[in-house]
PDB file of N, CA and C in Angstrom:
ATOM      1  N   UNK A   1     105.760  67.031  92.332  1.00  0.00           N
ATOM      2  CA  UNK A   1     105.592  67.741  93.588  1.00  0.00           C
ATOM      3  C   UNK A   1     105.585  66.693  94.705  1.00  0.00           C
ATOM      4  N   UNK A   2     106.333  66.704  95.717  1.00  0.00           N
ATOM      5  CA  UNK A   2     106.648  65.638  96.570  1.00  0.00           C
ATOM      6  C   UNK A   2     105.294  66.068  97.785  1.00  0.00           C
ATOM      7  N   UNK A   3     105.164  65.144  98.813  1.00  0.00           N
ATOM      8  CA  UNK A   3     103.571  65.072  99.333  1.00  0.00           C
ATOM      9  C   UNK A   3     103.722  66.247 100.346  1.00  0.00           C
ATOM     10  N   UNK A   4     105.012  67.048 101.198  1.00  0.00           N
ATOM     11  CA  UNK A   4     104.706  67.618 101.888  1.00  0.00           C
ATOM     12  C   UNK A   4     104.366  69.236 101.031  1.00  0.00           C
ATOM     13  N   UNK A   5     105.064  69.044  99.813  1.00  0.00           N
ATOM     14  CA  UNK A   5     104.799  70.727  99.030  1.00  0.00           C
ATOM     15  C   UNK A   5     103.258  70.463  98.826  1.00  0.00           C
ATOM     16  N   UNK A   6     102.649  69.183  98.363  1.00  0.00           N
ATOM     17  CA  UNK A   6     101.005  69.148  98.027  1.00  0.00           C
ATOM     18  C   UNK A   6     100.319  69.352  99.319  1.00  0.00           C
ATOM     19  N   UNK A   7     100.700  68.945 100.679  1.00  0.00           N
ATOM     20  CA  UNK A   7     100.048  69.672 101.718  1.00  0.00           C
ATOM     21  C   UNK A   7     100.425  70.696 101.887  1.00  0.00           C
ATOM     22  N   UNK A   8     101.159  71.280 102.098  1.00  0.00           N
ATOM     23  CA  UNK A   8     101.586  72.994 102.292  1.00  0.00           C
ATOM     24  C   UNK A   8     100.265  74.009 101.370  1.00  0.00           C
ATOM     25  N   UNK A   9     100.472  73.558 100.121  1.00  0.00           N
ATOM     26  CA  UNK A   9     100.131  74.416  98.949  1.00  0.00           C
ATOM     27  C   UNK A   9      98.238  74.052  99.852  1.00  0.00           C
ATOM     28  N   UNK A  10      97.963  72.743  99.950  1.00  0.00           N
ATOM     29  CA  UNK A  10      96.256  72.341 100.140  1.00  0.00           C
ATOM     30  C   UNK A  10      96.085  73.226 101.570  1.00  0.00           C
ATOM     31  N   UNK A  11      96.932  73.478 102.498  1.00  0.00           N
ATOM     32  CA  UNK A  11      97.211  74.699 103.936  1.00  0.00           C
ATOM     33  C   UNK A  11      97.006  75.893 103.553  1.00  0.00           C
ATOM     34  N   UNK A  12      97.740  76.528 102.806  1.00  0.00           N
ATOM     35  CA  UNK A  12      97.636  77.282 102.075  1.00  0.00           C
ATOM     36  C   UNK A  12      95.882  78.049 101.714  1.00  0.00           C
ATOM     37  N   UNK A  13      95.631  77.173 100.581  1.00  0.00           N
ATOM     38  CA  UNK A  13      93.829  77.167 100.078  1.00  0.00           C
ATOM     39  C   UNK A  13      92.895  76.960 101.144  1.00  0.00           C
ATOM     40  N   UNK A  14      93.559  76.352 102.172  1.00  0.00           N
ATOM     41  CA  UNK A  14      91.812  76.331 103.285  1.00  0.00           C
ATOM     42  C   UNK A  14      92.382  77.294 104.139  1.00  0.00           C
ATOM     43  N   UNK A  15      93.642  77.688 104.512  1.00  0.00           N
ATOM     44  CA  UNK A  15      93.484  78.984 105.352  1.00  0.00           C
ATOM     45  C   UNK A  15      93.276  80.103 104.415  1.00  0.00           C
ATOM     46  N   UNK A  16      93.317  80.430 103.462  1.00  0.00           N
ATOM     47  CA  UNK A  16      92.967  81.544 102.388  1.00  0.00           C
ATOM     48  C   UNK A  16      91.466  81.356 102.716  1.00  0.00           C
ATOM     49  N   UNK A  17      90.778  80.627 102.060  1.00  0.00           N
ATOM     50  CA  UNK A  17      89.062  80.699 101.964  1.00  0.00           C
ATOM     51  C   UNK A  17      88.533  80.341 103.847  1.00  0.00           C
ATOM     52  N   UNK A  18      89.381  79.851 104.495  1.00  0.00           N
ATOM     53  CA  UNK A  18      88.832  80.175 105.876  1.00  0.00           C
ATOM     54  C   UNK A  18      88.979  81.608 106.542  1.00  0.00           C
ATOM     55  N   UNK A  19      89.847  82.313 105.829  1.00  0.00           N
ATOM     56  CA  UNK A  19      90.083  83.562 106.433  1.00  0.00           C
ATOM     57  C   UNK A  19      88.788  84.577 105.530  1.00  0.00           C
ATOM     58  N   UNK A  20      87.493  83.989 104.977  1.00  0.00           N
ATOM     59  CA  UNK A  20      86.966  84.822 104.566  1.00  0.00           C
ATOM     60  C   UNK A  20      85.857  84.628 105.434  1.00  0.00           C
ATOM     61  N   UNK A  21      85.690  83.625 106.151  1.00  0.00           N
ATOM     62  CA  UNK A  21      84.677  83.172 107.061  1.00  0.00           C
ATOM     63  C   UNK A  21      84.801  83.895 108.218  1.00  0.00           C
ATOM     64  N   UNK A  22      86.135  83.997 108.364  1.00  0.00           N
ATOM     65  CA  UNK A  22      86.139  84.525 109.809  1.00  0.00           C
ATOM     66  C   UNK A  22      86.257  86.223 109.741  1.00  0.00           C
ATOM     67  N   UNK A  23      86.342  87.234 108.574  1.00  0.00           N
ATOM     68  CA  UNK A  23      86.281  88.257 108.022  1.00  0.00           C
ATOM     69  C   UNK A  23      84.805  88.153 107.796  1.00  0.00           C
ATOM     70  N   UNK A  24      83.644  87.624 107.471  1.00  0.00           N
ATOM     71  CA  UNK A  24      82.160  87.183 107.683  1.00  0.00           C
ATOM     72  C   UNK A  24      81.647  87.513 109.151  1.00  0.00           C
ATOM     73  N   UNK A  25      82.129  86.739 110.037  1.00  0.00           N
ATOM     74  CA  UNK A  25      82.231  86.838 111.312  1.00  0.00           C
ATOM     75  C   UNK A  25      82.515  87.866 112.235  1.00  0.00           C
ATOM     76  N   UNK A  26      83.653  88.441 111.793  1.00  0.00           N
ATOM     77  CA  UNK A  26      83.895  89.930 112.475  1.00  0.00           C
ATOM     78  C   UNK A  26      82.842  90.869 111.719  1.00  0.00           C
ATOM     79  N   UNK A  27      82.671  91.071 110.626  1.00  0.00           N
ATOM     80  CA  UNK A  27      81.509  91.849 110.194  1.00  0.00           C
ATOM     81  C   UNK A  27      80.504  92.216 111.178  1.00  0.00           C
ATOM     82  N   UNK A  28      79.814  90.930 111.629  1.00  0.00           N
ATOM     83  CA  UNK A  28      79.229  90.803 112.720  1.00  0.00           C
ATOM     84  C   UNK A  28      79.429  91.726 114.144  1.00  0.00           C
ATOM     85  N   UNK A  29      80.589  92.047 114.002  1.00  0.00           N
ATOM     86  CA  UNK A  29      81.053  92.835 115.641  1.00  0.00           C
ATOM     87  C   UNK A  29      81.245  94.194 115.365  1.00  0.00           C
ATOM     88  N   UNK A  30      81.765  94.843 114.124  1.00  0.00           N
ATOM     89  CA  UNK A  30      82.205  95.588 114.337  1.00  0.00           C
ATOM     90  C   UNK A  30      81.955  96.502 112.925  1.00  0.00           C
ATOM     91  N   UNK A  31      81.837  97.733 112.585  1.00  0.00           N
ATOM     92  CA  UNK A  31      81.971  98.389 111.331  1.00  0.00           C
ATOM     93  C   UNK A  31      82.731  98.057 110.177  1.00  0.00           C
ATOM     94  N   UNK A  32      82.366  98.453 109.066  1.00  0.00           N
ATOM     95  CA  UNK A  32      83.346  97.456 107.850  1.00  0.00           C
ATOM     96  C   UNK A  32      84.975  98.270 107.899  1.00  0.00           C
ATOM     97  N   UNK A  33      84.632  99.607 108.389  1.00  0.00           N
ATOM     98  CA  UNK A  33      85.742 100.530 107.973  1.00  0.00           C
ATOM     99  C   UNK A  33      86.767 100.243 109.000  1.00  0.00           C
ATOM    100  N   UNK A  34      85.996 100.612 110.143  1.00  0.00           N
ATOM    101  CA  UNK A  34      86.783  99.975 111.229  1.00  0.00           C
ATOM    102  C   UNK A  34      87.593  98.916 111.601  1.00  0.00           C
ATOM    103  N   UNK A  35      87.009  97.609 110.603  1.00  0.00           N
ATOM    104  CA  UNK A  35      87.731  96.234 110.906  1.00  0.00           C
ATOM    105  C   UNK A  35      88.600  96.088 109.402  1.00  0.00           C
ATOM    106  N   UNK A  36      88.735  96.955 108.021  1.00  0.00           N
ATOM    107  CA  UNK A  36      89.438  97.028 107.712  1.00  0.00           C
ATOM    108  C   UNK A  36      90.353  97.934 107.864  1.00  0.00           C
ATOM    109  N   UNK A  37      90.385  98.929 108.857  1.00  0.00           N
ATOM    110  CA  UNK A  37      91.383  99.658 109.350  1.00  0.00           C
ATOM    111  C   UNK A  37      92.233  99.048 110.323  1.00  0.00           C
ATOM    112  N   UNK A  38      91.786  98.506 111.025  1.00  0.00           N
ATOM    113  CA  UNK A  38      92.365  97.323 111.911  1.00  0.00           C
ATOM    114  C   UNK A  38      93.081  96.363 111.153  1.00  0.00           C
ATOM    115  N   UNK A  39      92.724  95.481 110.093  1.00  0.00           N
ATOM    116  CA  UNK A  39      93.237  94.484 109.372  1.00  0.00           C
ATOM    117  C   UNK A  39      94.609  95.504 108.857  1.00  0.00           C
ATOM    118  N   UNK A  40      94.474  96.312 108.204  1.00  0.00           N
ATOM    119  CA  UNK A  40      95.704  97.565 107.657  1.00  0.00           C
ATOM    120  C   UNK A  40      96.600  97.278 108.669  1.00  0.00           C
ATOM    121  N   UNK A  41      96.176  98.019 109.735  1.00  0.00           N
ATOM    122  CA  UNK A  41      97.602  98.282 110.786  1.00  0.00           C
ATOM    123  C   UNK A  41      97.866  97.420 111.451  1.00  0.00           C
ATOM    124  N   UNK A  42      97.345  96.143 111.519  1.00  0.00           N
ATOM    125  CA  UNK A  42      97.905  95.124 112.145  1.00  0.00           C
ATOM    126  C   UNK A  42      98.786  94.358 111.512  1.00  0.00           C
ATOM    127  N   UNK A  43      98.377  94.432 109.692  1.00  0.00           N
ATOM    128  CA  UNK A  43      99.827  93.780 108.881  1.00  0.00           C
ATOM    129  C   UNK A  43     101.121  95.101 108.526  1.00  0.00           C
ATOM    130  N   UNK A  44     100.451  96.268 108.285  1.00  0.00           N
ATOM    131  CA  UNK A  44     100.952  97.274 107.827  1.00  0.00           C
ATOM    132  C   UNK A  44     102.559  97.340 109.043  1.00  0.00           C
ATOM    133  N   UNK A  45     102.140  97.181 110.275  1.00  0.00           N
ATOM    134  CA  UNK A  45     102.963  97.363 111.570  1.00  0.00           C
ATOM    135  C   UNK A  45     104.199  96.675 111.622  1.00  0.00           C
ATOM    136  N   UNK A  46     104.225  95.096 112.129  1.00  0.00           N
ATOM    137  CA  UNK A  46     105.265  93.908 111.640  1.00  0.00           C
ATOM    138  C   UNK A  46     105.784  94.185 110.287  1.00  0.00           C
ATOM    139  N   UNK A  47     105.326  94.678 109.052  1.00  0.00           N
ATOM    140  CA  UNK A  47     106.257  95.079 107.851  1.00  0.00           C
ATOM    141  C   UNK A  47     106.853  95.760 107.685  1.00  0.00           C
ATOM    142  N   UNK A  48     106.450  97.305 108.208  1.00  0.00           N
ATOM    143  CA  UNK A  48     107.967  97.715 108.305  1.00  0.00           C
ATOM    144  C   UNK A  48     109.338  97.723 109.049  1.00  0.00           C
ATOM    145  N   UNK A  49     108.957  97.074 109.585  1.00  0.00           N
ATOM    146  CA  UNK A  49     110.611  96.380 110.679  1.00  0.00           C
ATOM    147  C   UNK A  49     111.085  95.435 109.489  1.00  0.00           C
ATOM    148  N   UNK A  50     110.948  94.663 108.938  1.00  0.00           N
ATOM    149  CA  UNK A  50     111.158  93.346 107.629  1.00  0.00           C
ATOM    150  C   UNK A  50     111.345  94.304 106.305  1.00  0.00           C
ATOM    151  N   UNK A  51     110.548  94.818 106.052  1.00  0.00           N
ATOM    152  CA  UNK A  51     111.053  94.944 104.442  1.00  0.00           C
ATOM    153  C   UNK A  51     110.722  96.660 104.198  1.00  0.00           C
ATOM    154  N   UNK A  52     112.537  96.741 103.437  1.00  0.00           N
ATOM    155  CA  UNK A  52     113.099  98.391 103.240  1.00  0.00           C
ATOM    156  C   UNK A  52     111.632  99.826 102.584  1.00  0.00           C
ATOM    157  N   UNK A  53     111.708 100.673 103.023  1.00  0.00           N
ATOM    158  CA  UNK A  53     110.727 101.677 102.851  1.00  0.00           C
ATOM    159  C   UNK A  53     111.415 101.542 101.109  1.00  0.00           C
ATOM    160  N   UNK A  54     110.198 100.986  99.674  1.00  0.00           N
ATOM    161  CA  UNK A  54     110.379 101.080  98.055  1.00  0.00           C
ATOM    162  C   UNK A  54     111.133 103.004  98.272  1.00  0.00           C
ATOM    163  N   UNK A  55     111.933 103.158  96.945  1.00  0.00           N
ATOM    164  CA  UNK A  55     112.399 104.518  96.668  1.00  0.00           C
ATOM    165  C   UNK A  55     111.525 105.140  95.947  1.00  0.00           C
ATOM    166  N   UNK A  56     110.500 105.378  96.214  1.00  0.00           N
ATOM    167  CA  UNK A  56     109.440 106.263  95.234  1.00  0.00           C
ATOM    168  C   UNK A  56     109.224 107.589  96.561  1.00  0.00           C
ATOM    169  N   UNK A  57     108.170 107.796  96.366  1.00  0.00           N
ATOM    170  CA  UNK A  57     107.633 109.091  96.790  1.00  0.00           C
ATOM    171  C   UNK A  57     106.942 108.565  98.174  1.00  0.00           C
ATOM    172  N   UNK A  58     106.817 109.674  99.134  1.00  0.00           N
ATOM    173  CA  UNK A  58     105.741 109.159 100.269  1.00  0.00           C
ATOM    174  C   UNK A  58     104.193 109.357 100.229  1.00  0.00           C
ATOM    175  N   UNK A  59     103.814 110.347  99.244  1.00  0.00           N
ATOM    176  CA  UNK A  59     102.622 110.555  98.799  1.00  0.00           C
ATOM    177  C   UNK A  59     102.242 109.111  97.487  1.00  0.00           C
ATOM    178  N   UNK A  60     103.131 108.578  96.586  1.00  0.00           N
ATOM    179  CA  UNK A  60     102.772 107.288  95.996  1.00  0.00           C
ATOM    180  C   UNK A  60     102.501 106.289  97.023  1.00  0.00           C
ATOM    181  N   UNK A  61     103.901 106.269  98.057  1.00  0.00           N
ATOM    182  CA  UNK A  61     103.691 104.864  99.232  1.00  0.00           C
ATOM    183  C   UNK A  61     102.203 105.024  99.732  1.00  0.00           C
ATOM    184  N   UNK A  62     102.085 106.147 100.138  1.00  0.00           N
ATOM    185  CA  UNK A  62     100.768 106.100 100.834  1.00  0.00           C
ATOM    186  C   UNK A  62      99.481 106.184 100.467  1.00  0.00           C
ATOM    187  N   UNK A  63      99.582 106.366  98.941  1.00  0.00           N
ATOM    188  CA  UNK A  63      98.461 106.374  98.189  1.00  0.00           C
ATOM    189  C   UNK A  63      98.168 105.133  98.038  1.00  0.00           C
ATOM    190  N   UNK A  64      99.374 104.346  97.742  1.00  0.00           N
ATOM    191  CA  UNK A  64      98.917 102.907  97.041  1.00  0.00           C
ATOM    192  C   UNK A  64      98.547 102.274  98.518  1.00  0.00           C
ATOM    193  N   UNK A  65      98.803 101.940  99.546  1.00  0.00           N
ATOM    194  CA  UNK A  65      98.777 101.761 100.889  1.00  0.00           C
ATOM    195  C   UNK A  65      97.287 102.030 101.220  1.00  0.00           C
ATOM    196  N   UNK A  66      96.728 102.856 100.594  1.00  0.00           N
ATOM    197  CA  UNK A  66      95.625 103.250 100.971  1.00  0.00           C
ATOM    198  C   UNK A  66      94.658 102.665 100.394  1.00  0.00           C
ATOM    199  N   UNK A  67      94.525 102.356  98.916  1.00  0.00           N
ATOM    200  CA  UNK A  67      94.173 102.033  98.115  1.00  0.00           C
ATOM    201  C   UNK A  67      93.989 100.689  98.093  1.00  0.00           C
ATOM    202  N   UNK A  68      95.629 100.043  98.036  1.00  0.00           N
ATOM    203  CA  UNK A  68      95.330  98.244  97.733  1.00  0.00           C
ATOM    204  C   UNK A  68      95.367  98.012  99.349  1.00  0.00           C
ATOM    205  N   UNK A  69      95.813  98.588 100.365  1.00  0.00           N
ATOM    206  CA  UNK A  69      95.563  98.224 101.772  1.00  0.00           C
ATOM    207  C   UNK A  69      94.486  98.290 102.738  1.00  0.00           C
ATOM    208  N   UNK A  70      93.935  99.447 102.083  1.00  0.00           N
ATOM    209  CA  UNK A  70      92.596  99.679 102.961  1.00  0.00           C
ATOM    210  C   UNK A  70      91.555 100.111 101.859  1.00  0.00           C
ATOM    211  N   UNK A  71      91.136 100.915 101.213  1.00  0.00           N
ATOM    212  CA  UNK A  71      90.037 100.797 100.419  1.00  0.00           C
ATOM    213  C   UNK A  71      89.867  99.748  99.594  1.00  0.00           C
ATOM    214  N   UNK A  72      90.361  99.057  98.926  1.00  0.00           N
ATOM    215  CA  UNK A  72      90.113  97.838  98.523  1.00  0.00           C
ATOM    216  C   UNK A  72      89.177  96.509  99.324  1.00  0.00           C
ATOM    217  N   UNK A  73      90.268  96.212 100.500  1.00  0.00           N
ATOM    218  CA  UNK A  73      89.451  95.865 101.773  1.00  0.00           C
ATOM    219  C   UNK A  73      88.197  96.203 102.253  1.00  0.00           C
ATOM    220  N   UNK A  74      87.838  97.754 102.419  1.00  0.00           N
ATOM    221  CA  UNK A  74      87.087  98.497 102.793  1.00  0.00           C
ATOM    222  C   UNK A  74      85.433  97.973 101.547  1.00  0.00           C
ATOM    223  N   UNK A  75      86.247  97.961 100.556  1.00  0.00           N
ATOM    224  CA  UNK A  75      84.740  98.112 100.005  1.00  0.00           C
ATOM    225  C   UNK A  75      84.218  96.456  99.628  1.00  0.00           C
ATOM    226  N   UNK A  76      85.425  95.206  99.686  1.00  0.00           N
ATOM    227  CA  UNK A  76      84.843  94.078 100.144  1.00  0.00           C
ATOM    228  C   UNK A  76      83.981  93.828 101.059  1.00  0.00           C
ATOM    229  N   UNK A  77      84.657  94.714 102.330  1.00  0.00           N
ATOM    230  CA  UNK A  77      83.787  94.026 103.900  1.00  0.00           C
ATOM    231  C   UNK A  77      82.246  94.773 103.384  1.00  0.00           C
ATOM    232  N   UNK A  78      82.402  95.958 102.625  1.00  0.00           N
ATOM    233  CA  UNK A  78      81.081  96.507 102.536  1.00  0.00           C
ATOM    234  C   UNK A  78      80.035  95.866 101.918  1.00  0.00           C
ATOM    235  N   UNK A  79      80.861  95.322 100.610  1.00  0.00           N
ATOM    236  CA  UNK A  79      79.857  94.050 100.260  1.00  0.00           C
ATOM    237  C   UNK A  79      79.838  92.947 100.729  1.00  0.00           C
ATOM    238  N   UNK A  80      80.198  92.295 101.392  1.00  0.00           N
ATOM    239  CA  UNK A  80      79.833  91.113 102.406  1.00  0.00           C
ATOM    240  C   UNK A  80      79.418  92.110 103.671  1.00  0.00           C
ATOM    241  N   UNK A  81      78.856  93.154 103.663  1.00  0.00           N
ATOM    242  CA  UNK A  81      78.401  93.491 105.277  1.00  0.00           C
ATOM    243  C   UNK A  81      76.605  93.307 103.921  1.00  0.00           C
ATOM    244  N   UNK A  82      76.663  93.951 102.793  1.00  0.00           N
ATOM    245  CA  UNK A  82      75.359  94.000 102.143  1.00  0.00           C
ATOM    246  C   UNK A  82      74.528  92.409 101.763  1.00  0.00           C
ATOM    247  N   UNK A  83      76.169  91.105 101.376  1.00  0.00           N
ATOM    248  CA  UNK A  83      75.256  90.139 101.370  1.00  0.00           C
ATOM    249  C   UNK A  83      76.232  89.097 100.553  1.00  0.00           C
ATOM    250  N   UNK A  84      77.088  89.780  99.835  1.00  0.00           N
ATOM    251  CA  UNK A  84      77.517  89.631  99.208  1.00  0.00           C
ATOM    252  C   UNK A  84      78.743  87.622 100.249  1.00  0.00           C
ATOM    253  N   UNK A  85      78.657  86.568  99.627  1.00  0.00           N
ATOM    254  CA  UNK A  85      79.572  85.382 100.478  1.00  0.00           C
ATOM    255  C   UNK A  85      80.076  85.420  99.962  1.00  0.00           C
ATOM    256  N   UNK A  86      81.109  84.956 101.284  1.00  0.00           N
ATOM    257  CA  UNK A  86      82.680  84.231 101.913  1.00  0.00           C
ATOM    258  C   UNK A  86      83.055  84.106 100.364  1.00  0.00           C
ATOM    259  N   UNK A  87      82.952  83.420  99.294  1.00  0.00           N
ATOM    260  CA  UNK A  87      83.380  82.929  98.526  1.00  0.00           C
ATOM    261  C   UNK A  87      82.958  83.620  97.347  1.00  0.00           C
ATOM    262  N   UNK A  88      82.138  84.088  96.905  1.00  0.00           N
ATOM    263  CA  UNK A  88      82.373  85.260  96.020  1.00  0.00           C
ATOM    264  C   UNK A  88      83.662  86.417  96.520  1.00  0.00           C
ATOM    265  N   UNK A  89      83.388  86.833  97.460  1.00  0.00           N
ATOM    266  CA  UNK A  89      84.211  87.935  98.127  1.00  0.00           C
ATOM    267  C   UNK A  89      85.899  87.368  97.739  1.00  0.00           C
ATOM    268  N   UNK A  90      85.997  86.358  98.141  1.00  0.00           N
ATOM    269  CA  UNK A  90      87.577  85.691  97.598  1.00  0.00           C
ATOM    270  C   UNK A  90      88.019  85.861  96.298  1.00  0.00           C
ATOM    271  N   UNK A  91      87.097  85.483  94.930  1.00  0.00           N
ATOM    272  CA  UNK A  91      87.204  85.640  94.355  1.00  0.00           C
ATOM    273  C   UNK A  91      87.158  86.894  93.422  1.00  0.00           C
ATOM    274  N   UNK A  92      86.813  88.231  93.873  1.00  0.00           N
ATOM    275  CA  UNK A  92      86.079  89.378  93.619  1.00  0.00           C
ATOM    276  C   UNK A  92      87.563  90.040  93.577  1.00  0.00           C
ATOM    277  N   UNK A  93      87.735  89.557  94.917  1.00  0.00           N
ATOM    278  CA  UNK A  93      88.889  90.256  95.744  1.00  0.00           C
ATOM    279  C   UNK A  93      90.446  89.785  94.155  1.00  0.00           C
ATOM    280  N   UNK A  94      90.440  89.067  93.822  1.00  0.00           N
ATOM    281  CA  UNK A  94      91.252  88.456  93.107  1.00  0.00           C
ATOM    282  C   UNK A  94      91.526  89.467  92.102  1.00  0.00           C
ATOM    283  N   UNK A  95      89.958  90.388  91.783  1.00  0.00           N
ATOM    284  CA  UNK A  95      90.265  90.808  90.472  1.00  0.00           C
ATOM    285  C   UNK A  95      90.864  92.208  90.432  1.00  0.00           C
ATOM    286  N   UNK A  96      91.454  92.858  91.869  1.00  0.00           N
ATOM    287  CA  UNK A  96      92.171  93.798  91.857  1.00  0.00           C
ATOM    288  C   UNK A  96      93.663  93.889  91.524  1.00  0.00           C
ATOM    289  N   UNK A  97      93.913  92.784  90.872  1.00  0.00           N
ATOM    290  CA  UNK A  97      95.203  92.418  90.473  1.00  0.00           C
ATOM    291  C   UNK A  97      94.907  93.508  88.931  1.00  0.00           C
ATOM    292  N   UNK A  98      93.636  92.893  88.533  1.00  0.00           N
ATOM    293  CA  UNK A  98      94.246  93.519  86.931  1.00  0.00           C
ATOM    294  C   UNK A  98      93.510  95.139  87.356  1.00  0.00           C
ATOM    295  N   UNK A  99      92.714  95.476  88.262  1.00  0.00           N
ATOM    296  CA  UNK A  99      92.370  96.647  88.124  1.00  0.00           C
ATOM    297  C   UNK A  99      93.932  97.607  88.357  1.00  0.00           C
ATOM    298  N   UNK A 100      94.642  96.934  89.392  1.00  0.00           N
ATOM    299  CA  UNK A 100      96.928  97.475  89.759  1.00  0.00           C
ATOM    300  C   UNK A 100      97.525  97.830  88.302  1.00  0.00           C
ATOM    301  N   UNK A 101      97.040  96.585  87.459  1.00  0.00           N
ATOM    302  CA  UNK A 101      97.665  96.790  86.189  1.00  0.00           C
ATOM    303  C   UNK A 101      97.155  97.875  85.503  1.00  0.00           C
ATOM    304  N   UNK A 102      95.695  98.389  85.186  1.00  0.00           N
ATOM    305  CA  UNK A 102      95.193  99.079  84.426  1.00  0.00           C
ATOM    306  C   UNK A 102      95.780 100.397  84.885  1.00  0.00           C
ATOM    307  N   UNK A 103      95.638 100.643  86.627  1.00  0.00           N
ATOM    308  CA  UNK A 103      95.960 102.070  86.624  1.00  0.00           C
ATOM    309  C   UNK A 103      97.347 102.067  86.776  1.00  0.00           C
ATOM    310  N   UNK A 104      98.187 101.249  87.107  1.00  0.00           N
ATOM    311  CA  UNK A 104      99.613 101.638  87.249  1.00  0.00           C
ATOM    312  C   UNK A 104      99.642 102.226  85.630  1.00  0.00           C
ATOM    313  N   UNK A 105      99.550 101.293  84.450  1.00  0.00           N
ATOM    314  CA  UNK A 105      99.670 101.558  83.272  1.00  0.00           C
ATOM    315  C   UNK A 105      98.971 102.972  82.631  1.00  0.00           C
ATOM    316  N   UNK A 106      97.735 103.309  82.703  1.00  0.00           N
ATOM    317  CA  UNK A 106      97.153 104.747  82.348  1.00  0.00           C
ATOM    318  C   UNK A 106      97.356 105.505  83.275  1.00  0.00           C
ATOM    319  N   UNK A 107      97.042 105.658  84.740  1.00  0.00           N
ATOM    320  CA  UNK A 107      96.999 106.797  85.852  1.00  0.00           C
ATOM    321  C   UNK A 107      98.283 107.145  86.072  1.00  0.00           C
ATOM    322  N   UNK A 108      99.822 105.729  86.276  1.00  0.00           N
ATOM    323  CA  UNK A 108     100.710 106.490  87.137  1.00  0.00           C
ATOM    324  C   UNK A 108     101.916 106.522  85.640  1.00  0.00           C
ATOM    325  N   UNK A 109     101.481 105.871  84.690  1.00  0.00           N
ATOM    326  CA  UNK A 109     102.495 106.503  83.260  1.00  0.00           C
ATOM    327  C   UNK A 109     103.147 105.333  83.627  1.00  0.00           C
ATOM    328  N   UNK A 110     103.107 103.866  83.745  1.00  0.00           N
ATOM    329  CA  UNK A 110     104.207 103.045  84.298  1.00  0.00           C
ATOM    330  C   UNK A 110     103.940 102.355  83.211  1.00  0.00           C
ATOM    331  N   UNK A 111     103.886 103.071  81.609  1.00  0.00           N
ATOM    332  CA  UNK A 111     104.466 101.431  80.543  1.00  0.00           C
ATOM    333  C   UNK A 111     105.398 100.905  80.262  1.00  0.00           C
ATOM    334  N   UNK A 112     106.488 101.625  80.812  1.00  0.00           N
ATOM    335  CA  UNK A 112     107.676 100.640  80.663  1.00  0.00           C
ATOM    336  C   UNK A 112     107.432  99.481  81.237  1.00  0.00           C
ATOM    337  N   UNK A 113     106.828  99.151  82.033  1.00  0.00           N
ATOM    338  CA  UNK A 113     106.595  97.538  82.526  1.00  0.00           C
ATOM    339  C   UNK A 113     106.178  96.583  81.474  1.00  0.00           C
ATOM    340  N   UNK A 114     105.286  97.240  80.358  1.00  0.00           N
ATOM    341  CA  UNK A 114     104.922  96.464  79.577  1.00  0.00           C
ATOM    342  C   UNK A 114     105.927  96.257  78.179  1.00  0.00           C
ATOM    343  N   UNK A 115     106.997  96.454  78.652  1.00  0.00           N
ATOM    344  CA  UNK A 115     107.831  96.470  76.991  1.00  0.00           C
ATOM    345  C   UNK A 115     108.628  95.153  77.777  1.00  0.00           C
ATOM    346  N   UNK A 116     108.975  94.243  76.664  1.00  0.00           N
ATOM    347  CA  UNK A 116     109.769  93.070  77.350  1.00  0.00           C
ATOM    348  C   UNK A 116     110.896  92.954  76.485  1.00  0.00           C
TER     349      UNK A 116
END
């Protein structure tokens, strides 16, 4: 790995775990629901101009949208509004990767993903 990919990637890791400080911080100002509703439509907005509406359903788009975009979010800020730190919360947050897998696989019938 040549030295500017090892700084990029080390940019990378302190703006990730600094962006939980400052998600700490807004807590402070404002409701949890509220400032992850805000966080939603402020990335949600700039993306769809960039990348094509997936061919599924608009009730799936907006379920999952809801789900990994804002309730997910939603119930982090709730535990860091209860006590829960910056750095647990990062890592917590991580583990909704395999909770995507569990329900895509039982809730939405998606095992073909798992046949290789």
């Amino acid at each position: 790995m040549s030295l500017n990919h090892a700084f990029l990637a080390a940019l990378v890791a302190i703006l990730w775990g600094f962006n939980f400080v400052v998600i700490k911080l807004g807590l402070e100002e404002m409701p949890q629901f509220l400032f992850s509703g805000l966080r939603f439509t402020l990335v949600a907005i700039p993306l769809v101009f960039f990348i094509p509406r997936p061919k599924t359903s608009w009730w799936l788009l907006i379920g999952f949208g809801f789900m990994q975009g804002f309730l997910s979010f939603a119930c982090m800020f709730k535990g860091m509004n209860l006590g829960v730190t910056a750095g647990l919360s990062s890592i917590i947050l991580q583990t909704q990767v395999f909770f995507a897998l569990i329900l895509s696989y039982y809730v939405l019938n998606m095992r073909h993903l798992t046949k290789g």
